[in-house]
N, C-alpha and C. Protein backbone atom coordinates (compact mmCIF):
# COMPACT_ATOMS: atom_id res chain seq x y z
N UNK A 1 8.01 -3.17 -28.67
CA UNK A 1 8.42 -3.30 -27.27
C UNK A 1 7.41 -4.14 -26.50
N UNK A 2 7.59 -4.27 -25.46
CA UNK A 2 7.09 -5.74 -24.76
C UNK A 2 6.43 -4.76 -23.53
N UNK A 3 5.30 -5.13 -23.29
CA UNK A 3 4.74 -4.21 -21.64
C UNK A 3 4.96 -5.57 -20.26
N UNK A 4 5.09 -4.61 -19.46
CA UNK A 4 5.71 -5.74 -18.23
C UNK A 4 4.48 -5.20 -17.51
N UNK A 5 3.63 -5.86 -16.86
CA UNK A 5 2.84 -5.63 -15.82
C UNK A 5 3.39 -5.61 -14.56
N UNK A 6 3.02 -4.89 -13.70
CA UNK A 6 3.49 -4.56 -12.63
C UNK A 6 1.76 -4.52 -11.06
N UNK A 7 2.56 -4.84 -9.98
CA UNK A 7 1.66 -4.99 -8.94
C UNK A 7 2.17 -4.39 -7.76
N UNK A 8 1.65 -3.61 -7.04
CA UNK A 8 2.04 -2.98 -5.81
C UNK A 8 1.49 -3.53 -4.61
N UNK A 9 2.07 -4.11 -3.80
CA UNK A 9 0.87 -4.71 -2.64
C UNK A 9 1.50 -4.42 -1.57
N UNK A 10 0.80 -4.63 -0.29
CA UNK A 10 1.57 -4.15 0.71
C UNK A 10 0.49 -5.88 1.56
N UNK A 11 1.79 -5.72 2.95
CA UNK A 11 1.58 -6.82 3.79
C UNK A 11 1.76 -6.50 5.47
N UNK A 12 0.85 -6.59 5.88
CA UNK A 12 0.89 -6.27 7.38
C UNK A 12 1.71 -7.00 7.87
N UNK A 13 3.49 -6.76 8.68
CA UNK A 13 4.26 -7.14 8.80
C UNK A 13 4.23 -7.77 10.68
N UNK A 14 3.46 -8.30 11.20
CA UNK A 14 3.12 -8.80 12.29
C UNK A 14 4.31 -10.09 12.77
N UNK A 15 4.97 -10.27 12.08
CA UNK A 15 5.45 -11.64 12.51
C UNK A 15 7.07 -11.61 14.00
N UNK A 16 7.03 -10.54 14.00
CA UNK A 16 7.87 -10.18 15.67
C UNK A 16 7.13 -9.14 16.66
N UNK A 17 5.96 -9.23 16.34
CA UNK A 17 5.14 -8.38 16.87
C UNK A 17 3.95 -9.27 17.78
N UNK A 18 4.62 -9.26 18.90
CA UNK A 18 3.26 -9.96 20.27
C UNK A 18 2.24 -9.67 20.22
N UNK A 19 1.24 -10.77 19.92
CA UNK A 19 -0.14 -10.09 19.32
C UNK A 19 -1.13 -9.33 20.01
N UNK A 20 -0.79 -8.96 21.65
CA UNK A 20 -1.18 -8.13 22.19
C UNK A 20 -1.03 -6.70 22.35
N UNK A 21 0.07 -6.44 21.39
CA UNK A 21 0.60 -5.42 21.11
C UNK A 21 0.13 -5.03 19.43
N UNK A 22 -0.35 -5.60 18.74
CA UNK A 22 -0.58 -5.21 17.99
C UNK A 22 -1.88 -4.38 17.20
N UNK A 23 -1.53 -3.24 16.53
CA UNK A 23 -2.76 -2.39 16.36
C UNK A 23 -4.04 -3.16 15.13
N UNK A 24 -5.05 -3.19 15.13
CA UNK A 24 -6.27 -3.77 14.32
C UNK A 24 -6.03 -3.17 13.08
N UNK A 25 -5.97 -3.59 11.79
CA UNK A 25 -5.80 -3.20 10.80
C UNK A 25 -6.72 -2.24 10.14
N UNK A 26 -8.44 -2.03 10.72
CA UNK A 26 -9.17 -1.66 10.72
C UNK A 26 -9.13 0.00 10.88
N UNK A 27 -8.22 0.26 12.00
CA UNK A 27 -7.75 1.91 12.45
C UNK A 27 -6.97 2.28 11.50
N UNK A 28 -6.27 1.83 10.91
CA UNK A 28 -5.62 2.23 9.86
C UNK A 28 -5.30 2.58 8.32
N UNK A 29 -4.96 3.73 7.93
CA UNK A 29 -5.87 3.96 6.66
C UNK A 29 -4.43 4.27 5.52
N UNK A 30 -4.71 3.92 4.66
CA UNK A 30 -3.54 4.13 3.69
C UNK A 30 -3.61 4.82 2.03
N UNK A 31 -2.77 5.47 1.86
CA UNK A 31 -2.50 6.10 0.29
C UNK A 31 -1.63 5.86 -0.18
N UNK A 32 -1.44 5.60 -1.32
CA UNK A 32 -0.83 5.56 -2.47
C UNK A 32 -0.78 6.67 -3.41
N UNK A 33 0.53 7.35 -3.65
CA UNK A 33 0.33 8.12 -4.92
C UNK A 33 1.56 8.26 -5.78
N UNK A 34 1.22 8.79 -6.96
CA UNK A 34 2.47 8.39 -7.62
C UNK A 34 2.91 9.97 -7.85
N UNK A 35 4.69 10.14 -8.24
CA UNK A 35 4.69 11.40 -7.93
C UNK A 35 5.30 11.68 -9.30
N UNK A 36 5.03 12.61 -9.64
CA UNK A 36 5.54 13.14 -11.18
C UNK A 36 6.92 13.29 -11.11
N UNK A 37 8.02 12.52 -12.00
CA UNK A 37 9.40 13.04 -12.05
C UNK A 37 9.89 13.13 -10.50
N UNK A 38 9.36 12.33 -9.97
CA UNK A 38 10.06 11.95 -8.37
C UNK A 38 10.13 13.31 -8.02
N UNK A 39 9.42 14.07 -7.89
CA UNK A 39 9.37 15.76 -7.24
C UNK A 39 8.37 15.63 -6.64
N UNK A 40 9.03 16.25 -5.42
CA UNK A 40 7.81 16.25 -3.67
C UNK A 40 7.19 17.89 -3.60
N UNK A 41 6.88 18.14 -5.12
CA UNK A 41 6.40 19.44 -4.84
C UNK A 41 4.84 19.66 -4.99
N UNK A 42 4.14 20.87 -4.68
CA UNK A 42 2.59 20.31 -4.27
C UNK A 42 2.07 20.54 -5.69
N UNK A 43 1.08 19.56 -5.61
CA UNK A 43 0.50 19.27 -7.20
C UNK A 43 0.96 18.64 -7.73
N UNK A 44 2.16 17.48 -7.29
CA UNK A 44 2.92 16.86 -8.83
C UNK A 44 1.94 15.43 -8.24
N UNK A 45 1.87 15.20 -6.57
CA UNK A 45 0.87 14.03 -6.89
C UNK A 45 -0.54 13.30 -6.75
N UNK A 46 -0.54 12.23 -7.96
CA UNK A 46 -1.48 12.00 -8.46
C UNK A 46 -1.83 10.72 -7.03
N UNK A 47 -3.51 10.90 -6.67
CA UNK A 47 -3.63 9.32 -5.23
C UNK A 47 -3.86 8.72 -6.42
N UNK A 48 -3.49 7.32 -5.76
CA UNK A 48 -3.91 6.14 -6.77
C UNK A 48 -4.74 5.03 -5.61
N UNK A 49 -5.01 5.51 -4.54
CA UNK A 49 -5.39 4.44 -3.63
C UNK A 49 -5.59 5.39 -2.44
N UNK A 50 -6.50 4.96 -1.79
CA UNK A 50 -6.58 5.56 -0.21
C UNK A 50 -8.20 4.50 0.31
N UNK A 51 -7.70 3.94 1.52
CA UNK A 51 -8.11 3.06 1.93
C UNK A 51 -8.14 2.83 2.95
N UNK A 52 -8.95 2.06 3.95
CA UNK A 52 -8.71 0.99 5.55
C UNK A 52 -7.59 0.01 4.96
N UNK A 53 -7.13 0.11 5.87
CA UNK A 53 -5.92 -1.63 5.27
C UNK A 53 -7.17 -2.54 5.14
N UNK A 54 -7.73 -3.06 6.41
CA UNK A 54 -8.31 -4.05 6.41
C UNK A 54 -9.21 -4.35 5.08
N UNK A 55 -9.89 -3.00 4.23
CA UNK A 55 -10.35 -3.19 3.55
C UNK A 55 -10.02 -3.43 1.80
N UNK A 56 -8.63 -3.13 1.95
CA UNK A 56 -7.69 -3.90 0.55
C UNK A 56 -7.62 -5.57 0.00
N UNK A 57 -8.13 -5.28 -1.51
CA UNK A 57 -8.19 -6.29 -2.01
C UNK A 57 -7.39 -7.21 -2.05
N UNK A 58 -7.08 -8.69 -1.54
CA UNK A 58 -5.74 -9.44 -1.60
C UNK A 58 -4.68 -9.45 -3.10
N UNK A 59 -3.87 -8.77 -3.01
CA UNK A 59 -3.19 -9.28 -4.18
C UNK A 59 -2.76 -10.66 -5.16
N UNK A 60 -2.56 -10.30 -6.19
CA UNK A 60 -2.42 -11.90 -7.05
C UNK A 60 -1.94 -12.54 -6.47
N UNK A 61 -2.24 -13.77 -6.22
CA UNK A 61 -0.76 -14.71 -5.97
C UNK A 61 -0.78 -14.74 -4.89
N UNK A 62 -0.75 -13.97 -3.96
CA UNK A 62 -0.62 -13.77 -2.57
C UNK A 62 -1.70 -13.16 -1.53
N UNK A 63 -2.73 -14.08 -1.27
CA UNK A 63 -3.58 -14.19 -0.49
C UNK A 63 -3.45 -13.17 1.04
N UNK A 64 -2.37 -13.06 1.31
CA UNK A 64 -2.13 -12.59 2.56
C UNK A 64 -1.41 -11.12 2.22
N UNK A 65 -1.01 -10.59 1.11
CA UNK A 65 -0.82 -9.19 0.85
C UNK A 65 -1.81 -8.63 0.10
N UNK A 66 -1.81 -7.67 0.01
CA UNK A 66 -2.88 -6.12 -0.10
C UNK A 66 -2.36 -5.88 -1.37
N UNK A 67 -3.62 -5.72 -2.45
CA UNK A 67 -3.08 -4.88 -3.23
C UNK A 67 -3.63 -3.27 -3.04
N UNK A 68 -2.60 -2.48 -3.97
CA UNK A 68 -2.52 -1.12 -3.93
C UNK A 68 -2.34 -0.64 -4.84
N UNK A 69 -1.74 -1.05 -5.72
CA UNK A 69 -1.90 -1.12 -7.76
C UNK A 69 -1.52 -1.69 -8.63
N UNK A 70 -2.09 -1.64 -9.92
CA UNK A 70 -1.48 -2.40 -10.66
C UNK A 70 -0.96 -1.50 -11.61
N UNK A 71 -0.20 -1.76 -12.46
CA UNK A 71 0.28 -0.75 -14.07
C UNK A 71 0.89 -1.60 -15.05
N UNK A 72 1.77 -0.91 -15.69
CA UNK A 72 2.63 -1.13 -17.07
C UNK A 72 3.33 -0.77 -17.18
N UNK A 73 4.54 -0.92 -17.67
CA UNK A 73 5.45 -0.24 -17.70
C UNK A 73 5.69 -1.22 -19.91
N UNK A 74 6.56 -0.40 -20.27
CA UNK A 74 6.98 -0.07 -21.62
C UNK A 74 8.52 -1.20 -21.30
N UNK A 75 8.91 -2.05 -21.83
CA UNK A 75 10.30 -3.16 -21.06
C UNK A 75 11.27 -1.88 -22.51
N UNK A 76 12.57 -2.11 -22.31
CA UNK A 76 12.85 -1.39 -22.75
C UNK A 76 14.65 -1.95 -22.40
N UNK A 77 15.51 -0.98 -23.27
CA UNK A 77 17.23 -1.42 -22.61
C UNK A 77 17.19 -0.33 -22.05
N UNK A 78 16.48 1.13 -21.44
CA UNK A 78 16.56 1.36 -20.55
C UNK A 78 16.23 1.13 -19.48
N UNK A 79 16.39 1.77 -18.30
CA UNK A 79 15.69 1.87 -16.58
C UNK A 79 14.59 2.53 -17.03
N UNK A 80 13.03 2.20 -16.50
CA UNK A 80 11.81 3.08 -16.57
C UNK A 80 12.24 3.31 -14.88
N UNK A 81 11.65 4.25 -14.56
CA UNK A 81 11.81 4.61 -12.95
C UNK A 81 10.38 5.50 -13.30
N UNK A 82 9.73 5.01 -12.13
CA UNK A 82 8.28 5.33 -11.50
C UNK A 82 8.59 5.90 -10.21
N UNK A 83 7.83 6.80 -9.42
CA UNK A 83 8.04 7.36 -8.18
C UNK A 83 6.48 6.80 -7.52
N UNK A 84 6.61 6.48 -6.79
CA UNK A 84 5.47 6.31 -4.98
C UNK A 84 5.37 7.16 -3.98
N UNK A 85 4.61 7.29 -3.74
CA UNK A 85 4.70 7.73 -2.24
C UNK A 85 3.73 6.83 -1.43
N UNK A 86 4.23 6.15 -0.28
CA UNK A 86 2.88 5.09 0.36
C UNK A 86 2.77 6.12 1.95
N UNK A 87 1.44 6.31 2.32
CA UNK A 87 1.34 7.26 3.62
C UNK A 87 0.33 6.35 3.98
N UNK A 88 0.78 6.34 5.86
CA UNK A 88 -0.57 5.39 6.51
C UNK A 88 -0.38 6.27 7.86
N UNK A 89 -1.49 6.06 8.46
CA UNK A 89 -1.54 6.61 9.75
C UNK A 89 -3.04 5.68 10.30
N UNK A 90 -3.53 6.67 11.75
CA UNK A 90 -4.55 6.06 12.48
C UNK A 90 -5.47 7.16 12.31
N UNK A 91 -6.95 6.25 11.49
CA UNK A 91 -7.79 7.18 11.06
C UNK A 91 -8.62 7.81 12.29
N UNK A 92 -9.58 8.75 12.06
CA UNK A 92 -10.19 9.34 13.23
C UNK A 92 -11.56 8.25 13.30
N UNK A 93 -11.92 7.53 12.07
CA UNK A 93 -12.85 6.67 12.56
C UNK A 93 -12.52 4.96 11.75
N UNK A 94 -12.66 3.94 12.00
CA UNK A 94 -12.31 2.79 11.68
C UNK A 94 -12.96 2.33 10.37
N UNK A 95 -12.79 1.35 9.96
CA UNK A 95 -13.24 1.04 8.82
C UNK A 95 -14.51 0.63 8.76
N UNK A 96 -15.52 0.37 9.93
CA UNK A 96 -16.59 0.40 10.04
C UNK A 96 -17.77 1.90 10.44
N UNK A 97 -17.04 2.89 10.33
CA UNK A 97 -16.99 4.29 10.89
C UNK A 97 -17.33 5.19 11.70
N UNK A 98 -16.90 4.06 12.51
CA UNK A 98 -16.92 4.21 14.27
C UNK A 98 -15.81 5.14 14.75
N UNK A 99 -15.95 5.93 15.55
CA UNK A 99 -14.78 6.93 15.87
C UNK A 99 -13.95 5.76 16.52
N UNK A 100 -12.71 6.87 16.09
CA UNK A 100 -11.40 5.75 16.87
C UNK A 100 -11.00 6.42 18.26
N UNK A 101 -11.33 5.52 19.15
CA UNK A 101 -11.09 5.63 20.76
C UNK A 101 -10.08 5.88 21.08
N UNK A 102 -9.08 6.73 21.51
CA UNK A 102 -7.68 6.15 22.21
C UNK A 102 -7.72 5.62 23.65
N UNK A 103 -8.03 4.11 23.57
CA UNK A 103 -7.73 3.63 25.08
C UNK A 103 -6.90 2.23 24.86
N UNK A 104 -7.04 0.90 25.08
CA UNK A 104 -6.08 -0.03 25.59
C UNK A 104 -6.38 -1.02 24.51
N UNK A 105 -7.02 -0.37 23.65
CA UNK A 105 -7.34 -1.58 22.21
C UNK A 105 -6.36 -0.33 20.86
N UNK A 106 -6.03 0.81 21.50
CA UNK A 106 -5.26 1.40 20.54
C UNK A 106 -3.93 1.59 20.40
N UNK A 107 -3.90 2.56 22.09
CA UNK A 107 -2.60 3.35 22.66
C UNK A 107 -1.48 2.05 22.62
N UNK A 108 -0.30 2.50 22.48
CA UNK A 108 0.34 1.84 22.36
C UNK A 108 1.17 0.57 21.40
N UNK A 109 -0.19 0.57 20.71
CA UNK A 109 0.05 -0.28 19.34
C UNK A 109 0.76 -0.85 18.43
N UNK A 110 1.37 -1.41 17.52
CA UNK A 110 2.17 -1.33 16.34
C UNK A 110 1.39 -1.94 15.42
N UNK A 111 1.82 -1.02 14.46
CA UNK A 111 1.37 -1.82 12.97
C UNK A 111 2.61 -1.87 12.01
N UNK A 112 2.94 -2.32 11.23
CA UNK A 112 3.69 -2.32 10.32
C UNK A 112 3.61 -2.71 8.79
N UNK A 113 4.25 -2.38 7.98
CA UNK A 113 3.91 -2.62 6.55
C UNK A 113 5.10 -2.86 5.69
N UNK A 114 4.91 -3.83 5.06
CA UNK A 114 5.93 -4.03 3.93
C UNK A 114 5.60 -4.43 2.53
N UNK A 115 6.18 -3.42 1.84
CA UNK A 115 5.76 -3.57 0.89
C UNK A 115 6.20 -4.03 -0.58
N UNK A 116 5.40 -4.41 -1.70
CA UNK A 116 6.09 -5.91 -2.62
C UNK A 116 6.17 -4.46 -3.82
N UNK A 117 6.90 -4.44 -4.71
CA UNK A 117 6.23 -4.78 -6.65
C UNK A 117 7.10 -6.16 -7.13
N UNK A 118 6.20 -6.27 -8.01
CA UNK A 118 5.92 -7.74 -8.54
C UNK A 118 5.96 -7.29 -10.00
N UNK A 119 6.66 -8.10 -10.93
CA UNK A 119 6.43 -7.60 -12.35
C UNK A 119 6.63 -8.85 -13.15
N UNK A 120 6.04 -8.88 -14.29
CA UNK A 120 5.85 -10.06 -15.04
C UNK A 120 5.61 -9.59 -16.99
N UNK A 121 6.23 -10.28 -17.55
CA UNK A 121 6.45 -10.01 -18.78
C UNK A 121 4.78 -10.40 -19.49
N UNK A 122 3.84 -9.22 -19.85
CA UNK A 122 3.11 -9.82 -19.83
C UNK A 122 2.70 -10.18 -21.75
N UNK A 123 3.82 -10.37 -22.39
CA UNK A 123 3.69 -11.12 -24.00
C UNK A 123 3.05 -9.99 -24.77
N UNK A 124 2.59 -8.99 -24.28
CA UNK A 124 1.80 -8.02 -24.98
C UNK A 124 3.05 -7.07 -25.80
N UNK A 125 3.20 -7.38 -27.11
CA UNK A 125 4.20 -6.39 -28.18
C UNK A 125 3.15 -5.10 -28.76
C-alpha cells in the first residue's frame, strides 16, 4: 500500500474584515486534537498542537497558512476517516506573556480561521 502524507494548516481569514476591527493574532491561542473513533467523550482526545496563532510554523507551500500537523494516512480502496477537533479562543496572556487587557486594541474584535488538509501521494510502498 502507498502512504499519502497529509498537512493540517490553518489561515487567518482577514480578507472582509476592516483592519481596524480586527483582533492581533498574538491574543489568540489554538489546539488541535485528534479524537479517537470520532467520539466526544472525555479521554478519547489526544492534543496534537496548542499554540499562539501568531506563533505557528508557516505551512508547506503556503507561506501565509499555519501549520498544525502533519501525518499519514495508509491510501487504500477504502475511506480512512480521521477525526479533529480545532479549539481557539482569547488567551489570558499574549504570546509575549503579557496579560491580555480588555480595552480598544481587544473588545470588539474578529478573528477568523480557515482551515486547509493537503495530501500528497508520498511514493512510499
Amino acid at each position: 500500500n502507498t502512504t499519502i502524507s497529509y498537512e493540517i494548516s490553518a489561515k487567518s481569514d482577514v480578507s472582509k474584515i476592516d483592519a481596524a476591527k480586527q483582533l492581533n493574532p498574538k491574543y489568540v491561542k489554538v489546539r488541535l486534537s485528534s479524537i479517537l473513533d470520532g467520539a466526544a467523550v472525555s479521554g478519547s482526545e489526544t492534543e496534537l498542537k496548542l499554540a499562539y496563532f501568531d506563533k505557528l510554523t508557516p505551512a508547506t507551500g503556503d507561506a501565509t497558512s499555519s501549520l498544525l500537523y502533519t501525518g499519514t494516512a495508509v491510501a487504500s480502496d477504502t475511506a480512512v476517516t480521521k477525526w479533529y477537533r480545532l479549539q481557539m479562543w482569547m488567551a489570558d496572556t499574549d504570546s509575549a506573556n503579557q496579560p491580555t487587557v480588555m480595552n480598544e486594541s481587544t473588545n470588539g474584535k474578529v478573528f477568523t480561521i480557515k482551515v486547509n488538509v493537503s495530501a500528497k501521494d508520498t511514493g512510499t510502498k
